[in-house]
PDB file of N, CA and C in Angstrom:
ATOM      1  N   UNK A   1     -31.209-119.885  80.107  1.00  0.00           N
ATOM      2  CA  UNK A   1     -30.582-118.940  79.208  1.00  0.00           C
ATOM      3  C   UNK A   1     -31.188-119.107  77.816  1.00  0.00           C
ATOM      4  N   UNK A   2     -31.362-118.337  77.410  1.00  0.00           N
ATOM      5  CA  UNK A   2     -32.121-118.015  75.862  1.00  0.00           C
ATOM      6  C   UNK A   2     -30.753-118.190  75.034  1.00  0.00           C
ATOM      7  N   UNK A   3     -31.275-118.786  73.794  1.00  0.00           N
ATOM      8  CA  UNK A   3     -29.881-118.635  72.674  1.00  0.00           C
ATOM      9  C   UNK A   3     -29.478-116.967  72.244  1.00  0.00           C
ATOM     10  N   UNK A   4     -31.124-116.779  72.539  1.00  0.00           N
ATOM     11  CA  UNK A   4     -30.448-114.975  71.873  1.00  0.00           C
ATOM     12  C   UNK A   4     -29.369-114.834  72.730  1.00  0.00           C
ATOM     13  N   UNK A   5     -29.362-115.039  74.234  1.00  0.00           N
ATOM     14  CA  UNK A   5     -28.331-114.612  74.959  1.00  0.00           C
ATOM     15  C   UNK A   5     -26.834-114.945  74.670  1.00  0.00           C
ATOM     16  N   UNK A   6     -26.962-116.135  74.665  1.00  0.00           N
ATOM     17  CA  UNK A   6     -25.546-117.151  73.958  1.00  0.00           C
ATOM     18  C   UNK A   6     -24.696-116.330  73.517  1.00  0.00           C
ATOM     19  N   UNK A   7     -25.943-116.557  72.058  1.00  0.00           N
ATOM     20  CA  UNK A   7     -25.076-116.074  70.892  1.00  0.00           C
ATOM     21  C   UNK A   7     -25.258-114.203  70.342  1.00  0.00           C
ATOM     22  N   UNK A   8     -24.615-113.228  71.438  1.00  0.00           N
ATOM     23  CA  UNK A   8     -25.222-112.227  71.019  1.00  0.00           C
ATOM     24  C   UNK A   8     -24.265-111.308  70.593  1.00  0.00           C
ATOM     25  N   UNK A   9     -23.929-110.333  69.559  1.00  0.00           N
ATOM     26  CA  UNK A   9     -22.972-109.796  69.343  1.00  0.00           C
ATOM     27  C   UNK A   9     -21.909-109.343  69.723  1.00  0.00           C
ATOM     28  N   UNK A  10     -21.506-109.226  70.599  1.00  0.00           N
ATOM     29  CA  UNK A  10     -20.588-109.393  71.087  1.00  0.00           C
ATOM     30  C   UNK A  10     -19.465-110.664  71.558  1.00  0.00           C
ATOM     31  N   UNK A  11     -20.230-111.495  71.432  1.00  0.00           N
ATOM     32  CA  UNK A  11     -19.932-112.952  71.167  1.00  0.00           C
ATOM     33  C   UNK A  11     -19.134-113.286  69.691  1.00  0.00           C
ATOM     34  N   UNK A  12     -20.228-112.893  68.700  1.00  0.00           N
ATOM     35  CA  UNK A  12     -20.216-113.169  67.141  1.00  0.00           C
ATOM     36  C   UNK A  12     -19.072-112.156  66.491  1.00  0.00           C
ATOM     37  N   UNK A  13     -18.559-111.362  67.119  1.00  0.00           N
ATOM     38  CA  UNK A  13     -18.118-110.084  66.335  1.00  0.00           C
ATOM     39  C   UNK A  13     -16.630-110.305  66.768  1.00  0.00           C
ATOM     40  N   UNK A  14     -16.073-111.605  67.343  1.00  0.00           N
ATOM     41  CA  UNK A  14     -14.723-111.833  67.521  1.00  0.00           C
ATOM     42  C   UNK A  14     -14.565-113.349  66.289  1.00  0.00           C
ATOM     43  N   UNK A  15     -15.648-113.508  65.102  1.00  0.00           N
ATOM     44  CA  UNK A  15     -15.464-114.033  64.572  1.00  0.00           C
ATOM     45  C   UNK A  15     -15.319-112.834  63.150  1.00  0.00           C
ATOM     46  N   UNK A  16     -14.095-113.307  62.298  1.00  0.00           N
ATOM     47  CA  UNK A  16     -14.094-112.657  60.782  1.00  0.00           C
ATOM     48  C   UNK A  16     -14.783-113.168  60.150  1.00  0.00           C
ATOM     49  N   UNK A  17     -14.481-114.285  59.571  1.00  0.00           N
ATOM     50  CA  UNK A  17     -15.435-114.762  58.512  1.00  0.00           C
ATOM     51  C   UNK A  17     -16.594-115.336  58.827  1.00  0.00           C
ATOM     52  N   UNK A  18     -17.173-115.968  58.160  1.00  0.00           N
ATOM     53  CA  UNK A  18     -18.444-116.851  58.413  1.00  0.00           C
ATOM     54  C   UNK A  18     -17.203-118.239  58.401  1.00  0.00           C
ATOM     55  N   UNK A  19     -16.238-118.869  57.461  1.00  0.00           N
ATOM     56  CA  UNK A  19     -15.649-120.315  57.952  1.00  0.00           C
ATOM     57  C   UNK A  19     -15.416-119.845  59.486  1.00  0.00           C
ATOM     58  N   UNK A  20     -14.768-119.320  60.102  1.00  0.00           N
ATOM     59  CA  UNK A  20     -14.328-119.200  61.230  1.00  0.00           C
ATOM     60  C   UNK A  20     -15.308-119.688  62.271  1.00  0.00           C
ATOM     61  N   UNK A  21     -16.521-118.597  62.236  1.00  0.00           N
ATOM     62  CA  UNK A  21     -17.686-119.061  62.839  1.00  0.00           C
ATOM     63  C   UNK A  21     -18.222-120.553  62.672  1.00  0.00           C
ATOM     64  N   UNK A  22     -18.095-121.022  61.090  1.00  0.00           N
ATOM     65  CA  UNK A  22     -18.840-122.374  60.708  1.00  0.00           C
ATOM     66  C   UNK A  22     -17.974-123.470  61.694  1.00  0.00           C
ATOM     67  N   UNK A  23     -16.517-123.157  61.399  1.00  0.00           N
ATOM     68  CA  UNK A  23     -15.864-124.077  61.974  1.00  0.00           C
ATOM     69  C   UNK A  23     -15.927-124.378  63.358  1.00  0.00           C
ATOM     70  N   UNK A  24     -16.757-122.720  64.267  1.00  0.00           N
ATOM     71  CA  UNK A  24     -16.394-122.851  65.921  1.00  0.00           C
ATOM     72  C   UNK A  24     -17.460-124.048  66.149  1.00  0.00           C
ATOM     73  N   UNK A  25     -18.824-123.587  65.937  1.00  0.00           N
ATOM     74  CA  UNK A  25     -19.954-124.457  65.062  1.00  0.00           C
ATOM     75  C   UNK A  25     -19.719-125.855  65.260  1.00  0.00           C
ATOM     76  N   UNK A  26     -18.630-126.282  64.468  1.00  0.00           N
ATOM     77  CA  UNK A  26     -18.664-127.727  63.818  1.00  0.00           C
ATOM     78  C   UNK A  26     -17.809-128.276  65.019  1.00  0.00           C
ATOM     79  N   UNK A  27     -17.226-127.625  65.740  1.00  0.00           N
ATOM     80  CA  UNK A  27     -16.492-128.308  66.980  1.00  0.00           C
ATOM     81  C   UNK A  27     -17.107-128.282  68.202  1.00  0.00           C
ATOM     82  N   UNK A  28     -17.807-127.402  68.502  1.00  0.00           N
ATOM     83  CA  UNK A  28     -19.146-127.358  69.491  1.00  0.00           C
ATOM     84  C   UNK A  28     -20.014-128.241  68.992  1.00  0.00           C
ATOM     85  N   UNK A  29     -20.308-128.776  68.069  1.00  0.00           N
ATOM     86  CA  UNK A  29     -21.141-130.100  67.883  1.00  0.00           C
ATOM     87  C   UNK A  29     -20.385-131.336  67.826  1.00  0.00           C
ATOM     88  N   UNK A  30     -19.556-130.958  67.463  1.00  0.00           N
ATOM     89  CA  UNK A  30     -18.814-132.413  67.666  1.00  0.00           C
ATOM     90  C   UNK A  30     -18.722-132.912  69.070  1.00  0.00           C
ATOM     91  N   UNK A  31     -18.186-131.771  70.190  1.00  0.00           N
ATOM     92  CA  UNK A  31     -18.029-132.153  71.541  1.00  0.00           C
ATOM     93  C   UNK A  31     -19.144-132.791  71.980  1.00  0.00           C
ATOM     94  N   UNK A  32     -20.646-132.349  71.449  1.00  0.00           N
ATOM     95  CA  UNK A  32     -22.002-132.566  71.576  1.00  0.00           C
ATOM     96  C   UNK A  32     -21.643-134.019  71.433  1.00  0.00           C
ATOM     97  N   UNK A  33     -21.603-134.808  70.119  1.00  0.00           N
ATOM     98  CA  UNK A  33     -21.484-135.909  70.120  1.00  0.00           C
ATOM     99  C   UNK A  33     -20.572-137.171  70.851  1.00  0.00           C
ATOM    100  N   UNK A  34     -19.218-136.095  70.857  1.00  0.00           N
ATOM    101  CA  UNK A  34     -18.593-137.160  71.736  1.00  0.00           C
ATOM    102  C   UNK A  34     -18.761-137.097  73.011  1.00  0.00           C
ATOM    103  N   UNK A  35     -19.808-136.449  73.830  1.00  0.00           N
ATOM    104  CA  UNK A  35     -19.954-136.545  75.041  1.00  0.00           C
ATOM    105  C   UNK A  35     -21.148-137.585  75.140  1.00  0.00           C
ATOM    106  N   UNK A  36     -22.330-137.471  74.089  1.00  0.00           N
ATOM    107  CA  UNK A  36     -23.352-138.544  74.432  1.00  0.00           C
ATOM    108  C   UNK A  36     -22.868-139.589  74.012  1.00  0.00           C
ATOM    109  N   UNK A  37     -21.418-140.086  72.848  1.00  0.00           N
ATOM    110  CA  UNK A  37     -20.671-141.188  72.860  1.00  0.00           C
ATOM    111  C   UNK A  37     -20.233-142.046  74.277  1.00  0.00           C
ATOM    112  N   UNK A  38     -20.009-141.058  75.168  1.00  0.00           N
ATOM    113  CA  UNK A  38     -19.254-141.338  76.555  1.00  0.00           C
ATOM    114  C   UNK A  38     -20.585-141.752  77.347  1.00  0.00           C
ATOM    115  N   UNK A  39     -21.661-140.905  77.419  1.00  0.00           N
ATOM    116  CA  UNK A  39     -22.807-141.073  77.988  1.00  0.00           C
ATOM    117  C   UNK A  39     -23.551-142.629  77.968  1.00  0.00           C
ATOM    118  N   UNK A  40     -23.520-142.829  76.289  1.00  0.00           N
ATOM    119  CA  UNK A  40     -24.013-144.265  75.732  1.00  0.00           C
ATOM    120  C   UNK A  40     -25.523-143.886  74.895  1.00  0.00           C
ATOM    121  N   UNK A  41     -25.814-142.821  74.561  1.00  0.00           N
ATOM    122  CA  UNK A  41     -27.262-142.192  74.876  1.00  0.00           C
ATOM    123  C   UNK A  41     -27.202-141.988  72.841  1.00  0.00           C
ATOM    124  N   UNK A  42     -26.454-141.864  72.494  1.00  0.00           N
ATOM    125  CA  UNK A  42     -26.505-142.739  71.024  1.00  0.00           C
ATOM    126  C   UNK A  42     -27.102-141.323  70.108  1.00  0.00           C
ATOM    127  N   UNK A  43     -27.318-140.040  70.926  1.00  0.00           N
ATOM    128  CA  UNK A  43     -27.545-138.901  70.605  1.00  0.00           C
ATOM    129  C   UNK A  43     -26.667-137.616  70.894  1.00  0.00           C
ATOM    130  N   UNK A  44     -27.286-136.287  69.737  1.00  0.00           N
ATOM    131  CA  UNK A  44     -26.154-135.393  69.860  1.00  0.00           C
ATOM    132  C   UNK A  44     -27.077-134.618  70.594  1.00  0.00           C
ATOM    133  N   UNK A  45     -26.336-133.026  71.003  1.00  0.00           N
ATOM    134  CA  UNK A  45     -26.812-132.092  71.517  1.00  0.00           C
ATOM    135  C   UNK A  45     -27.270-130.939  70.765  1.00  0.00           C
ATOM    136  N   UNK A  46     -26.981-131.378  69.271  1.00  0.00           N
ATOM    137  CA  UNK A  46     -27.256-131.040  67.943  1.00  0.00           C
ATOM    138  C   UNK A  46     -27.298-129.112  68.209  1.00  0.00           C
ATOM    139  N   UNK A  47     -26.894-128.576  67.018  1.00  0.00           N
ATOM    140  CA  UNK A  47     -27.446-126.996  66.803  1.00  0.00           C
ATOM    141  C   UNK A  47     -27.647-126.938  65.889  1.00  0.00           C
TER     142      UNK A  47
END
């Protein structure tokens, strides 16, 4: 899957603001991290 696909308007357009979006963002990376926490792998899945 391509990111264009991901993230494609229709996706983006159930966000109002840009915090809203920043924040979905900042919790989808976080999960990133606490899963390679669990893993042991000492890395994120970063975006």
């Amino acid at each position: 899957m391509q990111k264009e696909e991901l993230f494609d308007y229709e996706f983006l357009k159930q966000f109002k603001t840009w915090d809203e979006l920043n924040g979905f963002l900042k919790e989808l990376q976080k999960t990133g991290y606490q899963e390679d926490d669990r893993k042991g792998t000492g890395r994120s899945v970063g975006l």
